[in-house]
Protein backbone atom coordinates (compact mmCIF):
# COMPACT_ATOMS: atom_id res chain seq x y z
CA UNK A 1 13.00 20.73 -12.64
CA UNK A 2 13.84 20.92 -8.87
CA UNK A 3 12.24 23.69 -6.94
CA UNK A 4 13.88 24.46 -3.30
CA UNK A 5 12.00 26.68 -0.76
CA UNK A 6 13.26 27.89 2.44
CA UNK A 7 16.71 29.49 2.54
CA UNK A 8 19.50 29.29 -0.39
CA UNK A 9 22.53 30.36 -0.20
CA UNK A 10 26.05 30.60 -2.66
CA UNK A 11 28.07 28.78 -0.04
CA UNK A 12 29.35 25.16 -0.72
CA UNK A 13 30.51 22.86 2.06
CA UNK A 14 32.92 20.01 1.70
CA UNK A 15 34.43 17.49 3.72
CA UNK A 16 37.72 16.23 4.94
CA UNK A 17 39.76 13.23 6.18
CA UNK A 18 43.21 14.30 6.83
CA UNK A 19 46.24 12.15 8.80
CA UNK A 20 48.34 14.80 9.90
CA UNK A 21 49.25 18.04 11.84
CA UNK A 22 47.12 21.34 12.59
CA UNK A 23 49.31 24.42 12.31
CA UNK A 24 48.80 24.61 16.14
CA UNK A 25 50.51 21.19 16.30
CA UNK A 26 53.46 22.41 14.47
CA UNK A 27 53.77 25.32 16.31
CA UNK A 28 53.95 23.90 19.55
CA UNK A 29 56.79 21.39 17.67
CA UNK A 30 58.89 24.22 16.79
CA UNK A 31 58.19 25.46 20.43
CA UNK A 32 59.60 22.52 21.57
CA UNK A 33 62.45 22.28 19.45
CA UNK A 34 63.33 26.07 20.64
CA UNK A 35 61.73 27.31 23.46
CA UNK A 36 61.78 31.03 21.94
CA UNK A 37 59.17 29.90 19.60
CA UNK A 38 56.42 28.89 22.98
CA UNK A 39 53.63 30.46 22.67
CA UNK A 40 54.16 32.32 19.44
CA UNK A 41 51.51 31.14 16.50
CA UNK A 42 53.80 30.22 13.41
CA UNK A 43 52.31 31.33 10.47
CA UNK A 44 53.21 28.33 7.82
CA UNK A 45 53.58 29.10 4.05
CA UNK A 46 51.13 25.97 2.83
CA UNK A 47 52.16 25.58 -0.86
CA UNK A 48 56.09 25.17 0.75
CA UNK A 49 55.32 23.61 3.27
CA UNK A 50 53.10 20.89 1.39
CA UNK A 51 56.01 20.46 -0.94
CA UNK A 52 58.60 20.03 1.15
CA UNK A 53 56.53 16.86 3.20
CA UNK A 54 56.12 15.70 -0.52
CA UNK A 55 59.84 15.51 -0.88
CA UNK A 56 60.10 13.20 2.24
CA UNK A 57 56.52 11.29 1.55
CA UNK A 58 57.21 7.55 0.23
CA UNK A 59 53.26 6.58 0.23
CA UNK A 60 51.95 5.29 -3.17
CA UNK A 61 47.39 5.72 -2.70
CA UNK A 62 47.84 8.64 -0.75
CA UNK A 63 48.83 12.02 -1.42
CA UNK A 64 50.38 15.15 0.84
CA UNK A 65 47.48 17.77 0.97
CA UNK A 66 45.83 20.25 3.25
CA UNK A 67 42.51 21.59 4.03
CA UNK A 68 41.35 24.64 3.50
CA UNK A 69 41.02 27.11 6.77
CA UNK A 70 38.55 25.22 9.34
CA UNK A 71 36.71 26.54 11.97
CA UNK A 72 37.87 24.08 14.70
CA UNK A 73 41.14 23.36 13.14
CA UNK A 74 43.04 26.02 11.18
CA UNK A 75 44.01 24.13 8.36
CA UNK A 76 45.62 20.58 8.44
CA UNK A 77 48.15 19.28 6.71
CA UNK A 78 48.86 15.46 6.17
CA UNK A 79 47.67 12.62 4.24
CA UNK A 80 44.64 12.58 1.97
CA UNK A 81 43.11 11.01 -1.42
CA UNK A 82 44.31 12.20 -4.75
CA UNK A 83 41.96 13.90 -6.70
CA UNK A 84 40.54 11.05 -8.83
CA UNK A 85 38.41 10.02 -6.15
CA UNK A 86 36.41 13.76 -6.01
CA UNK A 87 36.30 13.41 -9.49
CA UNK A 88 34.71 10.40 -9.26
CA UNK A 89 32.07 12.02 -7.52
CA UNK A 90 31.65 15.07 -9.24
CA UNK A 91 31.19 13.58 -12.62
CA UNK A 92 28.13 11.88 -11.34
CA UNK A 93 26.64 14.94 -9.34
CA UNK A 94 26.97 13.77 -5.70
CA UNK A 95 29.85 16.18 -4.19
CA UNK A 96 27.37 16.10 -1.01
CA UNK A 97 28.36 12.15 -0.67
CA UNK A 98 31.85 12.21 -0.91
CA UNK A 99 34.02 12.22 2.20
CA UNK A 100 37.58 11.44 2.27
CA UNK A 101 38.57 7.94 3.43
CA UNK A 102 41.01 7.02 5.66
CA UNK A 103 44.17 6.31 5.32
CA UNK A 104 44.57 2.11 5.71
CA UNK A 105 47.38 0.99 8.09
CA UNK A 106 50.20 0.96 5.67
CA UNK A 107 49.94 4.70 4.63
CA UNK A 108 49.59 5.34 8.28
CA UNK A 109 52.92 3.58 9.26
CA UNK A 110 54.77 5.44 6.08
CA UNK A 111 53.50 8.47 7.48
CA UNK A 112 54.29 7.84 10.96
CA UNK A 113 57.73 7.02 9.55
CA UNK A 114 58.08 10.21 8.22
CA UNK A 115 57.33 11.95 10.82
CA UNK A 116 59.68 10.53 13.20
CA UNK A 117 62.38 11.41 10.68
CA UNK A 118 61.66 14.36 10.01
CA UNK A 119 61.24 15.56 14.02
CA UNK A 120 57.62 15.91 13.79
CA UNK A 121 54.71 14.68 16.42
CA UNK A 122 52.69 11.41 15.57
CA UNK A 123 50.21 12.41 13.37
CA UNK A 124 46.35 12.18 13.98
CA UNK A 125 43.53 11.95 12.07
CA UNK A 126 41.42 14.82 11.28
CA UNK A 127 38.04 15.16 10.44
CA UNK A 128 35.36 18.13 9.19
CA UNK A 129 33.85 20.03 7.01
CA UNK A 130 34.71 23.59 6.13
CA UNK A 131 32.92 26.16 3.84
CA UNK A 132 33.41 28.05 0.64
């Protein structure tokens, strides 16, 4: 039996790799696009907005997901690992260890491709942790 002294707390942190856009980034897009829109913070539905990149994504390892709401970021929307790989790390207890890898060069360039269809900024990578 483990036995932890000092503070404990309910809260669970996780960690995040994402190759992508912040919702700041697409705001200042759309502020670009039309000028009304400049300074304005664009409040982005995530579950349509996710879907509708999915529509457009061609990548094969990599899926369209976002983060949850980060302190530093907002939430990001882009590239990450599909699920398999957390569960990978669940089923043998170390959640603490797993961080998302990054894209390799291939997914990049699809995504980069995308993006300049689509009108959107080069995407960057993004990394953190936020907390449940």
């Amino acid at each position: 039996m483990k036995i932890r002294n000092g503070f404990v707390s309910n809260s669970s942190a996780s960690s995040f790799t994402i190759y992508g856009w912040t919702e700041e980034d697409l705001s200042n897009q759309i502020a670009k696009i039309c000028p009304v829109f400049k300074g304005i913070n664009i409040s982005i539905d995530e579950w349509e907005f996710v879907a509708n990149l999915e529509e457009h994504w061609t990548g094969d390892d990599y899926a369209i997901t976002s983060s949850d709401h980060h302190d530093e970021y907002g939430i990001v929307y882009g590239v990450g690992k599909a699920g398999s790989e957390i569960d990978h790390y669940m089923s043998e207890g170390r959640w603490e260890d797993f961080e998302y890898p990054e894209p390799n060069e291939e997914e990049r360039k699809k995504m980069d491709e995308m993006a300049e269809k689509i009108n959107l900024p080069k995407p960057k990578i993004y990394k953190g942790t936020f907390w449940a």
